[in-house]
Protein backbone atom coordinates (compact mmCIF):
# COMPACT_ATOMS: atom_id res chain seq x y z
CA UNK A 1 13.26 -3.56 9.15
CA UNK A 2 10.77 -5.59 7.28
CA UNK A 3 11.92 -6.79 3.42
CA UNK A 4 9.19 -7.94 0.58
CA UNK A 5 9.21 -9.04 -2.04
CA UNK A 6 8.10 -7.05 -5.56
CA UNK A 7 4.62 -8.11 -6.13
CA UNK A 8 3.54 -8.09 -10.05
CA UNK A 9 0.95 -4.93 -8.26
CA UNK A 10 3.74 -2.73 -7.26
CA UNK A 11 5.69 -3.42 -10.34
CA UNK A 12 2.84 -2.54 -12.46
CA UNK A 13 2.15 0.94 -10.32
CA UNK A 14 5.43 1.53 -10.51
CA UNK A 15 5.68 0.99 -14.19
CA UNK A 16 2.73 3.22 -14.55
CA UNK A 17 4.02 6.01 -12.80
CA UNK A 18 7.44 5.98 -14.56
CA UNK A 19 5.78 5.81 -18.21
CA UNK A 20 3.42 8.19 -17.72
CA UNK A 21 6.19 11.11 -17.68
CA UNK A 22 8.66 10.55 -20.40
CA UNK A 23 10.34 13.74 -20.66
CA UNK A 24 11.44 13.90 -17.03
CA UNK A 25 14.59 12.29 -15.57
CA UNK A 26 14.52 9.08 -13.74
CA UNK A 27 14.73 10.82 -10.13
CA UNK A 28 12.18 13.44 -10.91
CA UNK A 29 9.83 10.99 -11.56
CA UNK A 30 8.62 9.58 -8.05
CA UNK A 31 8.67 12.88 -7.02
CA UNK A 32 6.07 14.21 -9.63
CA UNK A 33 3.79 10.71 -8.53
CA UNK A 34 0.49 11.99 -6.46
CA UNK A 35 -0.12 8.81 -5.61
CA UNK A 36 1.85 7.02 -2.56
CA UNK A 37 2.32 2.99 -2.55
CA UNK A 38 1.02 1.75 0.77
CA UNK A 39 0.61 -1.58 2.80
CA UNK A 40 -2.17 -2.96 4.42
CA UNK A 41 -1.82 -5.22 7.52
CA UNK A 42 -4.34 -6.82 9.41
CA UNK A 43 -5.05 -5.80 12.83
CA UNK A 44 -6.93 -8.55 13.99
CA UNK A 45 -4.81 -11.31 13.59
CA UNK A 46 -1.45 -9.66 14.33
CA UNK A 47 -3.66 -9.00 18.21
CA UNK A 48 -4.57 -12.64 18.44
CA UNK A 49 -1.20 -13.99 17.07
CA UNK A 50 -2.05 -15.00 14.01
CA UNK A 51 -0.57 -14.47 10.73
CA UNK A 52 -1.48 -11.06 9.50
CA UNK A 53 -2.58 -10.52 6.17
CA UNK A 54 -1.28 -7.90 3.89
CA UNK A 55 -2.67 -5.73 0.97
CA UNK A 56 -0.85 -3.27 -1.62
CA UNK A 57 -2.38 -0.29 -2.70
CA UNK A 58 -2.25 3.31 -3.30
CA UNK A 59 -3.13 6.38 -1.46
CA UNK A 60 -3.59 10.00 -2.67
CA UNK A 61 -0.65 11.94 -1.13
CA UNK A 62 -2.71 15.78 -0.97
CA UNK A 63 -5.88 13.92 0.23
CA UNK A 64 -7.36 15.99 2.70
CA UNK A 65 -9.64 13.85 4.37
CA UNK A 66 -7.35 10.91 5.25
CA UNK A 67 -4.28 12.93 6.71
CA UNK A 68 -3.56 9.61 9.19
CA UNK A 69 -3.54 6.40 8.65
CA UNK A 70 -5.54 4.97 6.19
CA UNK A 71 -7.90 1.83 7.53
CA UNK A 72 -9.88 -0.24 5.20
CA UNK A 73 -11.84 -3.57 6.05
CA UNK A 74 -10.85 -6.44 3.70
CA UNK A 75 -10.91 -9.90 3.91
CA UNK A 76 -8.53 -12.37 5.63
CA UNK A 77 -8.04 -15.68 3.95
CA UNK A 78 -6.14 -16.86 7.68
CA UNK A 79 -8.77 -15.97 9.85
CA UNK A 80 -11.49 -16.20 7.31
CA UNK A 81 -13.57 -13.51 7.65
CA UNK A 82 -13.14 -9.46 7.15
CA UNK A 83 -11.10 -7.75 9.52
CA UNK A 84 -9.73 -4.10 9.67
CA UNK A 85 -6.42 -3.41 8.25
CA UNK A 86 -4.46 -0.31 8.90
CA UNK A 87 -1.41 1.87 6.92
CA UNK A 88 2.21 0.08 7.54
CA UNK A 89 5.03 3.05 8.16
């Protein structure tokens, strides 16, 4: 099982999502989110051996046209160049 670290991005979506519903309870209201946090890890580099870089982001949770993974090309600052990086479970 893989531990991070809070970035100041994931404390700021998360902030968002829990003031934007003030009148529900605290554990209603991640379930009333759309929006899924989701990280992004380089493909490339984890193949070669390499450290992996990793993105945070968001993902639409009733999004119809990306019902897999979700793959996005962004840059690598280890390898230097853009590379594909794919959905973490």
């Amino acid at each position: 099982m893989l531990t991070y670290k809070m970035t100041w991005k994931m404390r700021f979506l998360l902030t968002k999502a829990t003031n934007s519903v003030k009148c529900a309870p605290a554990s209603q209201q991640f379930a009333i989110m759309p929006r899924d946090i989701i990280i992004l890890e380089c493909t490339e580099a984890k193949a070669e051996g390499k450290t992996p870089s990793r993105y945070v982001t968001t993902r639409n949770k009733k999004s119809q046209r990306t019902p897999g993974r979700l793959e996005k090309v962004k840059f690598n600052p280890y390898l230097k160049r853009r590379t594909l990086h794919r959905e973490m479970r």
